[in-house]
N, C-alpha and C. Protein backbone atom coordinates (compact mmCIF):
# COMPACT_ATOMS: atom_id res chain seq x y z
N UNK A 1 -5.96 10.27 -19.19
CA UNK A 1 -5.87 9.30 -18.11
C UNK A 1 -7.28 8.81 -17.78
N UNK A 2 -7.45 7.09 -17.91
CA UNK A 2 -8.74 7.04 -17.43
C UNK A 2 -8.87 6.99 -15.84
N UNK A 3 -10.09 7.59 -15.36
CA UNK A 3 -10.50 7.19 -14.20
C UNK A 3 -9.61 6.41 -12.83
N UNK A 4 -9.34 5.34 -13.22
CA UNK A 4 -8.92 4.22 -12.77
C UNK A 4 -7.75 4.10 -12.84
N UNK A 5 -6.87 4.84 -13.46
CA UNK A 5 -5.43 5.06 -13.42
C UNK A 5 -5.15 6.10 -12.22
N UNK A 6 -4.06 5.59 -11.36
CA UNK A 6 -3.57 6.85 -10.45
C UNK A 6 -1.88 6.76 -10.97
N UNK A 7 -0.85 7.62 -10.38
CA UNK A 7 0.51 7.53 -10.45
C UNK A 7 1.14 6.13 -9.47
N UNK A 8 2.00 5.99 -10.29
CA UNK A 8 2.43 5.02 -9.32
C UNK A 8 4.03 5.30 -8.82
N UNK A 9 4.62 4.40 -7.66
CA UNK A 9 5.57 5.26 -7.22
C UNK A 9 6.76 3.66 -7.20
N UNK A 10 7.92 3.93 -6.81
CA UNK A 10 8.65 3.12 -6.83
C UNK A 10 9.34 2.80 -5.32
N UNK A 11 8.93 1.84 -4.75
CA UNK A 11 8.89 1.56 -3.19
C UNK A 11 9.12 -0.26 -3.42
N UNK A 12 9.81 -0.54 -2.65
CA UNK A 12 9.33 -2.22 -2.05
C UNK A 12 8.73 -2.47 -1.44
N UNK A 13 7.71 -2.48 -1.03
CA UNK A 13 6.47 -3.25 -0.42
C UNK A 13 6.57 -4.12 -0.52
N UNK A 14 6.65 -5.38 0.46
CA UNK A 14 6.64 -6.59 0.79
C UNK A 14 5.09 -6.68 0.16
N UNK A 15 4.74 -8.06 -0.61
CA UNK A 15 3.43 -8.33 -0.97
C UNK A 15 3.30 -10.04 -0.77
N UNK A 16 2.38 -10.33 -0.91
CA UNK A 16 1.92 -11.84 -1.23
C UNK A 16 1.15 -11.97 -2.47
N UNK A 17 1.62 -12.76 -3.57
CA UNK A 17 0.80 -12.80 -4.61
C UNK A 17 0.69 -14.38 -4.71
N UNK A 18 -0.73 -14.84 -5.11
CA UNK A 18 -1.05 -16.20 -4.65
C UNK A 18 -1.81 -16.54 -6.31
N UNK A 19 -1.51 -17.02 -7.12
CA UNK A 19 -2.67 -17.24 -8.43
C UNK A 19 -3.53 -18.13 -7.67
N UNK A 20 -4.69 -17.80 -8.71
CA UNK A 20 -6.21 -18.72 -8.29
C UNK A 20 -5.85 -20.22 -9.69
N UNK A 21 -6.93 -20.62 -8.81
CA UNK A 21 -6.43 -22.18 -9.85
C UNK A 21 -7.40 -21.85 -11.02
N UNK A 22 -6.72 -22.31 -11.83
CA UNK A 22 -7.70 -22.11 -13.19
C UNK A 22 -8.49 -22.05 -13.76
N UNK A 23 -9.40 -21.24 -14.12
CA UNK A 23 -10.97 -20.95 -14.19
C UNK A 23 -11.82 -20.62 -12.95
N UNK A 24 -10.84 -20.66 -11.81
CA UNK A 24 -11.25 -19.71 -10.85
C UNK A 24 -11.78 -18.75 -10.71
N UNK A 25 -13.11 -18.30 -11.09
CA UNK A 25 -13.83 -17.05 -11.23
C UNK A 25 -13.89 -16.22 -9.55
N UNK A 26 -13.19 -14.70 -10.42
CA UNK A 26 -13.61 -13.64 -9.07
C UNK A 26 -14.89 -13.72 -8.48
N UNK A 27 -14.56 -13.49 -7.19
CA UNK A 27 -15.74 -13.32 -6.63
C UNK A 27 -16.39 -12.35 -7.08
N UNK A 28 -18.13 -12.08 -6.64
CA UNK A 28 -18.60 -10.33 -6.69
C UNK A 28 -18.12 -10.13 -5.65
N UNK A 29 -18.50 -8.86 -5.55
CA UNK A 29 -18.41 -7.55 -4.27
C UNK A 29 -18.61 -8.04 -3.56
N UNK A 30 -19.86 -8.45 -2.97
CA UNK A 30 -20.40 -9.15 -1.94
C UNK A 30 -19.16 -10.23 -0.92
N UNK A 31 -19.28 -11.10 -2.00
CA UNK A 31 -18.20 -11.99 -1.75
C UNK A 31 -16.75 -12.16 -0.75
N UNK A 32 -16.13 -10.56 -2.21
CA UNK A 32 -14.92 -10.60 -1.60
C UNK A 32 -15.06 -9.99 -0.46
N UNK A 33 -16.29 -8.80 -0.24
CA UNK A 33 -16.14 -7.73 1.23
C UNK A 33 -16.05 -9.43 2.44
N UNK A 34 -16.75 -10.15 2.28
CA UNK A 34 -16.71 -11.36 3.39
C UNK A 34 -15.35 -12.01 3.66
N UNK A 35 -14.81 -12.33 2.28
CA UNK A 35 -13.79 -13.06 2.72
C UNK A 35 -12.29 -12.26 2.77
N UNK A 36 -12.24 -11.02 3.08
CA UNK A 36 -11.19 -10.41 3.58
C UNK A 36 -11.02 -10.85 4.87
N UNK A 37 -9.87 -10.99 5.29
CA UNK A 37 -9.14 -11.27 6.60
C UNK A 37 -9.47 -10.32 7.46
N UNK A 38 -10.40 -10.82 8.86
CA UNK A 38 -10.46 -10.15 9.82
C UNK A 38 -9.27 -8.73 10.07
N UNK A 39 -8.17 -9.34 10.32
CA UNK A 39 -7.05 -8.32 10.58
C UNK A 39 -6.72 -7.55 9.50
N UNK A 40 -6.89 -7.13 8.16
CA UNK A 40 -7.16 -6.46 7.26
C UNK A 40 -8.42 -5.44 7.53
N UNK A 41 -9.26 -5.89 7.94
CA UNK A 41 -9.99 -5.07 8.30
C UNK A 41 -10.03 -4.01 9.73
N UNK A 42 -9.61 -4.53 10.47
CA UNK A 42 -9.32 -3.90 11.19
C UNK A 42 -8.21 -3.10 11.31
N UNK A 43 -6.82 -3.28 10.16
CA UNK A 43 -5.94 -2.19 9.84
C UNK A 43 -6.70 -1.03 9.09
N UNK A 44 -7.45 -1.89 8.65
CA UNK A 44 -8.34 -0.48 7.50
C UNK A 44 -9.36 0.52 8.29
N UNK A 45 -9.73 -0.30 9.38
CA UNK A 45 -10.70 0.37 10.18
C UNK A 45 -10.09 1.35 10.88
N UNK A 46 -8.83 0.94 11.72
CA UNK A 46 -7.96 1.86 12.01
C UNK A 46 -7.35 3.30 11.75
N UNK A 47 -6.88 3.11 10.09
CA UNK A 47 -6.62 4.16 9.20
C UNK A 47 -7.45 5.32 9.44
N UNK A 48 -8.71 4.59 8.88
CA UNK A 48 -9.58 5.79 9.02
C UNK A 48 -10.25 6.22 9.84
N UNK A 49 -10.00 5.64 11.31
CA UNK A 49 -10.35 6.51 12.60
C UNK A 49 -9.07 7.73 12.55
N UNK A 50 -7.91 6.91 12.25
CA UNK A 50 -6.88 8.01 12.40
C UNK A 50 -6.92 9.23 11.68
N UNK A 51 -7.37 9.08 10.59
CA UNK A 51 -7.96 10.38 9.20
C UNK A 51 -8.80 10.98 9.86
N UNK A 52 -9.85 10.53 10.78
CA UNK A 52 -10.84 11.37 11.49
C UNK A 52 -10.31 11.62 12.56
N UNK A 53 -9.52 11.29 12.95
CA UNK A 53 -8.79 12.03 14.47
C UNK A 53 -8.24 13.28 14.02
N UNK A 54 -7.49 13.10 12.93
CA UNK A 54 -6.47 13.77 12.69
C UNK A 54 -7.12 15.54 11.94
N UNK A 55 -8.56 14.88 11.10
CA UNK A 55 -9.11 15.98 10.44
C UNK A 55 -10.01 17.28 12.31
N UNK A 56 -9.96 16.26 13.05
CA UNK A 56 -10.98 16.97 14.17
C UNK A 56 -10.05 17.48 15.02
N UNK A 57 -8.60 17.43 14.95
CA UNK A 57 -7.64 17.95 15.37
C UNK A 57 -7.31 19.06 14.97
N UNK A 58 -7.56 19.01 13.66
CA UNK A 58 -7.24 20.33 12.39
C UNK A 58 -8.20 21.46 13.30
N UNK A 59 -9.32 21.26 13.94
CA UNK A 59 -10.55 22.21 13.59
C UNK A 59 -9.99 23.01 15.26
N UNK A 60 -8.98 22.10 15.96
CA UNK A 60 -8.63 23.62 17.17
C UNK A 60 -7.52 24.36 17.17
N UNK A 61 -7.60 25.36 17.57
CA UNK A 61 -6.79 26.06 17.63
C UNK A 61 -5.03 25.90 18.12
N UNK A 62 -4.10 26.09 17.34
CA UNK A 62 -2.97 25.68 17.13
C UNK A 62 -2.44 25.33 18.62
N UNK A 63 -2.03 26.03 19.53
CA UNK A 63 -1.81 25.95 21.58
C UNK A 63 -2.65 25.27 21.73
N UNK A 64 -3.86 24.71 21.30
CA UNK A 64 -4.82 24.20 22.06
C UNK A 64 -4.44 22.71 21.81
N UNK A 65 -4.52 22.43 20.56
CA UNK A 65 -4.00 21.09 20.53
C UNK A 65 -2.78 20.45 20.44
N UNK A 66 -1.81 21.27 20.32
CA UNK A 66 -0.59 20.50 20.44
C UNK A 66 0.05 19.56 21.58
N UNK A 67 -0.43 19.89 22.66
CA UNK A 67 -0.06 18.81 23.44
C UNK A 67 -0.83 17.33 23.40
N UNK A 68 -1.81 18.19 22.92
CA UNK A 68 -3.11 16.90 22.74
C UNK A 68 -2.57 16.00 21.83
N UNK A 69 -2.32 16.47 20.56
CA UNK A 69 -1.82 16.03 19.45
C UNK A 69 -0.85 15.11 19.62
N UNK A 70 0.60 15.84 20.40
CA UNK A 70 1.14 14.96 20.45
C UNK A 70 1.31 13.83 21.68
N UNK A 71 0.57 14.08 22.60
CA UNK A 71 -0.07 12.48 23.21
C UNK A 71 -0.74 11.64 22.04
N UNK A 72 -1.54 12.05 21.27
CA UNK A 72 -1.90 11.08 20.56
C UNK A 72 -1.12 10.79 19.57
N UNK A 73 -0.08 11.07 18.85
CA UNK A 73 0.87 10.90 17.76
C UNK A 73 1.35 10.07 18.83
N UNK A 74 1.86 10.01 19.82
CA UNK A 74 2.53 8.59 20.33
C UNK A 74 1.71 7.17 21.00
N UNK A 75 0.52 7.56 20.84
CA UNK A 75 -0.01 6.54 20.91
C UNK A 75 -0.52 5.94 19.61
N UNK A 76 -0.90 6.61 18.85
CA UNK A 76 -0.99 5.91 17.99
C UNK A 76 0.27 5.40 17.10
N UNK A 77 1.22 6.02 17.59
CA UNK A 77 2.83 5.00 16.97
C UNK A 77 3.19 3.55 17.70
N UNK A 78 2.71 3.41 19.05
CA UNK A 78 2.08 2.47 19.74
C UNK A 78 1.39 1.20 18.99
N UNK A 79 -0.05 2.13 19.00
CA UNK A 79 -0.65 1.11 17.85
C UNK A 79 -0.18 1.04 16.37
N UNK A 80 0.59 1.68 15.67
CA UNK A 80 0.67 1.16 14.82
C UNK A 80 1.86 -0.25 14.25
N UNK A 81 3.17 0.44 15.51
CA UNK A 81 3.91 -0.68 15.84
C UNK A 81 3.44 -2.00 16.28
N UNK A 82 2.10 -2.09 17.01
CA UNK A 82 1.68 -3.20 17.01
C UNK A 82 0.99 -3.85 16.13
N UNK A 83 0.32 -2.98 15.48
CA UNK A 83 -0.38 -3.42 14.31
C UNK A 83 0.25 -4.10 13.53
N UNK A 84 1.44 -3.30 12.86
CA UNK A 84 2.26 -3.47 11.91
C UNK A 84 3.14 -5.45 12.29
N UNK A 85 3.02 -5.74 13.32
CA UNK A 85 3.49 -6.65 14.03
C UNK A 85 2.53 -7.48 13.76
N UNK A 86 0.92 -7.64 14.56
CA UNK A 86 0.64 -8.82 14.33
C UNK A 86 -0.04 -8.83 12.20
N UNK A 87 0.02 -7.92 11.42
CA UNK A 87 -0.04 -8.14 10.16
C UNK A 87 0.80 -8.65 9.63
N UNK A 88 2.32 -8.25 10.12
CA UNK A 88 3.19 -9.07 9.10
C UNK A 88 3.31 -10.65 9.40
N UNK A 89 2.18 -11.31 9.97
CA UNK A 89 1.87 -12.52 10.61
C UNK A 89 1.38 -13.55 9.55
N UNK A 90 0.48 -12.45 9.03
CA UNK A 90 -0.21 -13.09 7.66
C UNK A 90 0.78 -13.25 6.23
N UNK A 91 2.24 -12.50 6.32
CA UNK A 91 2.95 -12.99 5.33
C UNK A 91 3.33 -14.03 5.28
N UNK A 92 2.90 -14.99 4.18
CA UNK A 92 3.01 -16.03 3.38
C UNK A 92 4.11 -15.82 2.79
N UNK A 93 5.55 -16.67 3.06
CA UNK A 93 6.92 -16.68 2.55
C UNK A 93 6.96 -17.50 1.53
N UNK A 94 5.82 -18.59 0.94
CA UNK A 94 5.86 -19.19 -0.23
C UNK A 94 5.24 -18.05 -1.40
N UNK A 95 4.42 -17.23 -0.96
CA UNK A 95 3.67 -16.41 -2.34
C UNK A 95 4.23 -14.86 -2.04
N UNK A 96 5.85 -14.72 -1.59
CA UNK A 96 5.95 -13.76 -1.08
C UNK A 96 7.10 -12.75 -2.43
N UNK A 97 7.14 -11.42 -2.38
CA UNK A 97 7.54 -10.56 -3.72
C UNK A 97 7.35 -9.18 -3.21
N UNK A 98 8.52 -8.62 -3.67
CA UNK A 98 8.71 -6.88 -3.38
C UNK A 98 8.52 -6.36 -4.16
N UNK A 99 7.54 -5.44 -4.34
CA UNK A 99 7.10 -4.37 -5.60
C UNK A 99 8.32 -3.90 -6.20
N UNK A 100 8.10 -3.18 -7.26
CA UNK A 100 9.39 -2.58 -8.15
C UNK A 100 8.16 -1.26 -7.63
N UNK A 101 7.23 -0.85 -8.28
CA UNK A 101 6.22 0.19 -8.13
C UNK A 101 5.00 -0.50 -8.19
N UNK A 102 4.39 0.80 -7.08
CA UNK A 102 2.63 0.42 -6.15
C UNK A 102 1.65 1.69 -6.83
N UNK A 103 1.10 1.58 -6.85
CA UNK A 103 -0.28 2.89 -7.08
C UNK A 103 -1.55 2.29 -6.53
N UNK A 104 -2.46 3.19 -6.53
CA UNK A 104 -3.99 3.01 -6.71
C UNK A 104 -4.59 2.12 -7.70
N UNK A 105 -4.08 1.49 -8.40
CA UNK A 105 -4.95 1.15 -9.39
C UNK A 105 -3.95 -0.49 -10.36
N UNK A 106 -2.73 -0.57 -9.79
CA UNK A 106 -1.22 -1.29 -10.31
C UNK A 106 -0.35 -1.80 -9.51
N UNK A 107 0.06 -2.51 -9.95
CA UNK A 107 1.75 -2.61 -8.88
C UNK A 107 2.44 -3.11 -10.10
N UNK A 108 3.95 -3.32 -9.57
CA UNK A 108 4.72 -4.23 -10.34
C UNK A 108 5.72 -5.11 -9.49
N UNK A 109 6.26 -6.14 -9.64
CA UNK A 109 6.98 -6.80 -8.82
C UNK A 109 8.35 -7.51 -10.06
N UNK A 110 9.10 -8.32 -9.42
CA UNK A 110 9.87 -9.46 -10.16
C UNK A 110 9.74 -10.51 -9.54
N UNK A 111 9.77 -11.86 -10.24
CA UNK A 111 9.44 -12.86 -10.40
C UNK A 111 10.62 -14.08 -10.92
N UNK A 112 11.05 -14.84 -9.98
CA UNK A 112 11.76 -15.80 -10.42
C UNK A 112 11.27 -16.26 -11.82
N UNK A 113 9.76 -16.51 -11.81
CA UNK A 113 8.84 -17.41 -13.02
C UNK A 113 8.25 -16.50 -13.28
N UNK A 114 7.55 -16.99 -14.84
CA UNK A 114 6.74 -16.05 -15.40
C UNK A 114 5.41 -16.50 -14.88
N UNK A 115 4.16 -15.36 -15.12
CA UNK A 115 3.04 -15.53 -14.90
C UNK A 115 2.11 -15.46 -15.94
N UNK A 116 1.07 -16.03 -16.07
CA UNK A 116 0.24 -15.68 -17.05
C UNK A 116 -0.57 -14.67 -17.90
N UNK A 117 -0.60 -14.04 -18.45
CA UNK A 117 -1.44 -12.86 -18.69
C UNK A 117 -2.56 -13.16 -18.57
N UNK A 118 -3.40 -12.27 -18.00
CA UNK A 118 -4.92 -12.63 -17.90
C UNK A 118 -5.27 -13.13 -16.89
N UNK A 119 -4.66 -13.47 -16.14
CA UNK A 119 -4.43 -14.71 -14.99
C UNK A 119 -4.69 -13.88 -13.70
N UNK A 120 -5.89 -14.60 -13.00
CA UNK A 120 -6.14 -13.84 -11.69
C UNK A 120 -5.32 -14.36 -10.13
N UNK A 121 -5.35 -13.38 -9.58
CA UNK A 121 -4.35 -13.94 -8.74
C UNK A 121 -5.38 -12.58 -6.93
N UNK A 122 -5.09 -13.52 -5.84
CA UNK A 122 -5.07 -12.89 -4.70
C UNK A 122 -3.98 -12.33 -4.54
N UNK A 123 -4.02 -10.92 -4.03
CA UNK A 123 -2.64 -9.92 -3.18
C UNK A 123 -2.93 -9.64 -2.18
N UNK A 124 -2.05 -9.71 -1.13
CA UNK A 124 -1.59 -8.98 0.28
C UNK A 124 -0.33 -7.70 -0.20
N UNK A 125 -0.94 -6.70 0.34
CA UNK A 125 -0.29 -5.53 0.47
C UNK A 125 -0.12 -4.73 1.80
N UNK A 126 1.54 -5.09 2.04
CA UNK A 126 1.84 -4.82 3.36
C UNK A 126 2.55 -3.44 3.87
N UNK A 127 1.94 -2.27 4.47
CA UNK A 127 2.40 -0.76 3.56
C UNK A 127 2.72 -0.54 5.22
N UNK A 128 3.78 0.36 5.50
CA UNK A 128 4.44 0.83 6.43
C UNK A 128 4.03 2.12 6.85
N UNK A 129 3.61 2.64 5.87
CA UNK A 129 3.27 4.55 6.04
C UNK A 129 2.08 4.72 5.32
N UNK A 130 0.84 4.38 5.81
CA UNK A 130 0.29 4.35 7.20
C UNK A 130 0.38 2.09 7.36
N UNK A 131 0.45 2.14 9.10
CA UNK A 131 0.66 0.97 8.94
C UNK A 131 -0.28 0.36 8.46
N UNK A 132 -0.56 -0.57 7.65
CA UNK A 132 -2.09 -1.27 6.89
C UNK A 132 -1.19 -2.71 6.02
N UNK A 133 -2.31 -3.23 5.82
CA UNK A 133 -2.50 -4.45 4.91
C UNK A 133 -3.11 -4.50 4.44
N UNK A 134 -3.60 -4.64 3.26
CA UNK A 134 -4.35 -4.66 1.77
C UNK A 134 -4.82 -5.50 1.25
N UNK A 135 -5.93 -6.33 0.95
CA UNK A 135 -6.41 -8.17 0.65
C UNK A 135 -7.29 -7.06 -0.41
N UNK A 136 -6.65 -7.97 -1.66
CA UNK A 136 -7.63 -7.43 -3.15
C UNK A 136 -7.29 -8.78 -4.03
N UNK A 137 -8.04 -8.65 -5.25
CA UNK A 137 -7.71 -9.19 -6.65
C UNK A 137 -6.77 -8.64 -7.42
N UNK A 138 -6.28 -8.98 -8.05
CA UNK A 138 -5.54 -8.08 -9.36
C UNK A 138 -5.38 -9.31 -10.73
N UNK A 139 -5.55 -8.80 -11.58
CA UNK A 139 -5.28 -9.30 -13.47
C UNK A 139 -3.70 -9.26 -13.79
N UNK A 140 -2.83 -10.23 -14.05
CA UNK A 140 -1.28 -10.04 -14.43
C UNK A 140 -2.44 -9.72 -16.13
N UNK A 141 -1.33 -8.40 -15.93
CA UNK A 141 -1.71 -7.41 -16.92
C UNK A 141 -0.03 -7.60 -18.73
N UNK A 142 0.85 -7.91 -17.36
CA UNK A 142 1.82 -7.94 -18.62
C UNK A 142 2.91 -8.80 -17.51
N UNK A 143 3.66 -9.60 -18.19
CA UNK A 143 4.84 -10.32 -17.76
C UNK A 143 6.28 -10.19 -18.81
N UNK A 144 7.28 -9.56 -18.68
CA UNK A 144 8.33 -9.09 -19.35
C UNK A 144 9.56 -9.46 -19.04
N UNK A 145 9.84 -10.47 -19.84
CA UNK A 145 11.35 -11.28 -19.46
C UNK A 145 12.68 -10.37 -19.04
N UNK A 146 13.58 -10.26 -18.33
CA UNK A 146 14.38 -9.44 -18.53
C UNK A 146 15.73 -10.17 -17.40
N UNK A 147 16.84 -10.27 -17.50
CA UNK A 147 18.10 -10.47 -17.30
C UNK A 147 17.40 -11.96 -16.41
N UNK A 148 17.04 -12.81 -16.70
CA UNK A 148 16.60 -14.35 -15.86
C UNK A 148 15.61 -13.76 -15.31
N UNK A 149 14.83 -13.03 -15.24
CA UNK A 149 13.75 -12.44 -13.95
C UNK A 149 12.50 -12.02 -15.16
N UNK A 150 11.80 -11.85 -14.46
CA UNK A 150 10.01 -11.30 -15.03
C UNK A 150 9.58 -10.09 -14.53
N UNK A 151 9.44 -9.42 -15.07
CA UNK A 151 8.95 -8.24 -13.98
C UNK A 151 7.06 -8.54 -14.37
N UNK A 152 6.15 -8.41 -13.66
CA UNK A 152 5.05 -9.13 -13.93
C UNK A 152 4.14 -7.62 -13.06
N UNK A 153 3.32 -7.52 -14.25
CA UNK A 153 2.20 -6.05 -13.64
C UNK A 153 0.58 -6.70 -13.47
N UNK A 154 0.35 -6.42 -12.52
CA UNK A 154 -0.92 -6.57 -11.81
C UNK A 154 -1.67 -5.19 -12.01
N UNK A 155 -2.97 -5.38 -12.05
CA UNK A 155 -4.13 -4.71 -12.17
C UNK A 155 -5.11 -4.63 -11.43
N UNK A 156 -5.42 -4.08 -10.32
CA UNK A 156 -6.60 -4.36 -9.23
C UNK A 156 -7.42 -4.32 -9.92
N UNK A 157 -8.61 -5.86 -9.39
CA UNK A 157 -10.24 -6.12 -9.93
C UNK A 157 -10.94 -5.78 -8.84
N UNK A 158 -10.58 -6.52 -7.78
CA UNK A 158 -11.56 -6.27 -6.58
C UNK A 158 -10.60 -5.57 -5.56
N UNK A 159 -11.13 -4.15 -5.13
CA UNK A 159 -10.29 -3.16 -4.61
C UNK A 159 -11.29 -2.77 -3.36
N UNK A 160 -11.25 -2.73 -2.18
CA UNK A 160 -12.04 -1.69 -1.75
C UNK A 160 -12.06 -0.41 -2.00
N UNK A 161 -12.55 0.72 -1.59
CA UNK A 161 -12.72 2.56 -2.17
C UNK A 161 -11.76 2.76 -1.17
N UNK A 162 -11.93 2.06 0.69
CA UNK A 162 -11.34 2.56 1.43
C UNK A 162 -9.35 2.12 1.02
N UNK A 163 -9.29 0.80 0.67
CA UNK A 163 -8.32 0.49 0.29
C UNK A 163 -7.28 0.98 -0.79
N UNK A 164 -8.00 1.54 -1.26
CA UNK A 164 -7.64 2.48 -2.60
C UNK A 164 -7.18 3.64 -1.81
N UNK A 165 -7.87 4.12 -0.96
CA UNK A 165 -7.67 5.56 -0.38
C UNK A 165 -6.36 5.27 0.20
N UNK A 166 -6.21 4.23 0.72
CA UNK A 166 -4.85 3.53 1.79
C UNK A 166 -3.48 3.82 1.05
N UNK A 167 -3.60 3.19 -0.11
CA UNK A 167 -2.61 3.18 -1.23
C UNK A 167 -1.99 4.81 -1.87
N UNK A 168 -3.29 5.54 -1.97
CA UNK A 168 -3.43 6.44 -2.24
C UNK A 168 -2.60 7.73 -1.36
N UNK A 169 -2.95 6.91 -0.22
CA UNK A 169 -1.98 7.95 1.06
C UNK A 169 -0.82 7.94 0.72
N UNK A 170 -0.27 6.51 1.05
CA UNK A 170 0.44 5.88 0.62
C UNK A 170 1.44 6.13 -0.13
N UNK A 171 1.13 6.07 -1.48
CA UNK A 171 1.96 7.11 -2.69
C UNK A 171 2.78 7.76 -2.05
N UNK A 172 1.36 9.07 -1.66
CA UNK A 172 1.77 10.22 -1.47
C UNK A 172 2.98 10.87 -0.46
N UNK A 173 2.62 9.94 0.32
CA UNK A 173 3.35 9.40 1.65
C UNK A 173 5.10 9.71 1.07
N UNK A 174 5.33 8.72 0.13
CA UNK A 174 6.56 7.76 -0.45
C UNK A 174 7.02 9.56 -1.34
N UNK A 175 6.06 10.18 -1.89
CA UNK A 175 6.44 10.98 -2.64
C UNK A 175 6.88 12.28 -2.14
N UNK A 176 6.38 12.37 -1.12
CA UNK A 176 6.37 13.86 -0.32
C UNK A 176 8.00 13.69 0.63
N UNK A 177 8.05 12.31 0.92
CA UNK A 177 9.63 12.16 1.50
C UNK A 177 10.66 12.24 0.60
N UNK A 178 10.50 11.39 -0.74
CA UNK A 178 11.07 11.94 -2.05
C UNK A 178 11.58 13.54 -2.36
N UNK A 179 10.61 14.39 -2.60
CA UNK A 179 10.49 15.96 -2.53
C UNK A 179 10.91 15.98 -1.45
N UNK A 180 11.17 15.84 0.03
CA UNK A 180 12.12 16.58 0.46
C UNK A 180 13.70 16.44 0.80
N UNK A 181 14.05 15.02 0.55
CA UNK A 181 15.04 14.58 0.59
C UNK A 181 16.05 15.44 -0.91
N UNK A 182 15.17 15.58 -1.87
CA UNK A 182 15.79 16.39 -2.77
C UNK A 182 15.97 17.60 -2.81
N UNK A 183 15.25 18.19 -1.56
CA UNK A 183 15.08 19.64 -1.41
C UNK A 183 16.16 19.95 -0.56
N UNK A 184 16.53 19.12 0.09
CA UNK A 184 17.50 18.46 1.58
C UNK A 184 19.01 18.76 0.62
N UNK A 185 18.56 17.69 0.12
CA UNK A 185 19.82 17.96 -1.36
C UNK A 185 20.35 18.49 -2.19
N UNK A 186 19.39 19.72 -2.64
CA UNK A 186 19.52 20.60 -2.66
C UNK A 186 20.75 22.21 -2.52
N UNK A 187 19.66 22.23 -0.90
CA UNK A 187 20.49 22.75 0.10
C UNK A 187 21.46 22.32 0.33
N UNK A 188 21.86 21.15 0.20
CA UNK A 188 23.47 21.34 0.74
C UNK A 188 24.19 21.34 -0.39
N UNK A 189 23.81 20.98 -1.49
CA UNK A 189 24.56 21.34 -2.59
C UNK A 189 24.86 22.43 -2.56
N UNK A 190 23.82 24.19 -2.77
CA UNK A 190 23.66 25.13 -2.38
C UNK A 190 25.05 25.58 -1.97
N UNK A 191 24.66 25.10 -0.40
CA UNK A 191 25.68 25.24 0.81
C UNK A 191 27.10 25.04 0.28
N UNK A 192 27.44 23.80 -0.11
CA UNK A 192 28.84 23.73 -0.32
C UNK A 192 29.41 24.34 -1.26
N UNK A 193 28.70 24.67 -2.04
CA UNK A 193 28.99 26.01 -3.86
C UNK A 193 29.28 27.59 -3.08
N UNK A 194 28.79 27.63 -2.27
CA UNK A 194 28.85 29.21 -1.69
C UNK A 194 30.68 29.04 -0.98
């Protein structure tokens, strides 16, 4: 696995995929850190106050913080319901598409039309758990005809580290409810055999 590959998971995520006009060269780094959307940034900024709330929570003692804790687990469900509100503001219903599967490093969607290979394109990535929005590049990496539809794979170029980490939760997020819903399932299978 190189580097740059993570797992990817199978979720719908509402996205926006927008192609650049032709010969549209990526920005650098520089660039794109500027022209991300205010409110993208500030979902991202968010996140990771919450990662640091949450790690400085870890460090007291179990009675000590639980009430604390959960005053703040409802406020920050607060903010994230709001968050999650004024971001889905920025969905664009003309460049709009539900993942088939998301990762760190990929997505995949379907596509009325095909897309180009090679072909750069802007994404909005609109993720529920944790609430956030996502403004990157990605490369249509492969476009694959199948029953009238395309399923069309993207490749992040310009990613933030923190944004990556987002996705990354993310996954994990999607996967860990997975594992227990089957564990859930399990058990009652279990249950009803006895």
């Amino acid at each position: 696995m190189r580097q740059d590959e993570y797992f990817s998971v199978h979720l719908g995520l509402t996205i926006n995929v927008e192609p650049l006009a032709d010969g549209h060269p990526l920005p650098n780094i520089d660039t794109f850190r500027t022209e991300i959307p205010p409110l993208f940034r500030i979902a991202s900024e968010c996140n990771t106050l919450e990662e640091n709330a949450e790690r400085l929570l870890n460090g007291f003692g179990k009675e000590d913080s639980k009430a604390l804790a959960n005053y703040l687990s409802a406020q920050n469900s607060k903010i994230n319901l709001l968050l999650s509100y004024v971001l889905s503001q920025q969905d664009n219903v003309n460049y709009r598409y539900i993942t088939e599967t998301f990762g760190a490093s990929n997505l995949s969607f379907y596509s009325s039309h095909d897309f180009t290979i090679g072909q750069n394109v802007t994404v909005k990535l609109f993720l529920d758990h944790p609430a956030a929005a996502i403004y990157c590049y990605a490369e249509v990496v492969n476009c694959s005809a199948l029953d009238g539809r395309f399923l069309i794979q993207l490749h992040y170029t310009r990613l933030l580290e923190d944004d990556r980490d987002l996705l990354i939760r993310a996954a994990l997020h999607c996967q860990q409810k997975l594992l227990r819903q089957r564990a859930q399932q399990r058990n009652m299978n279990n249950n009803n055999d006895e």
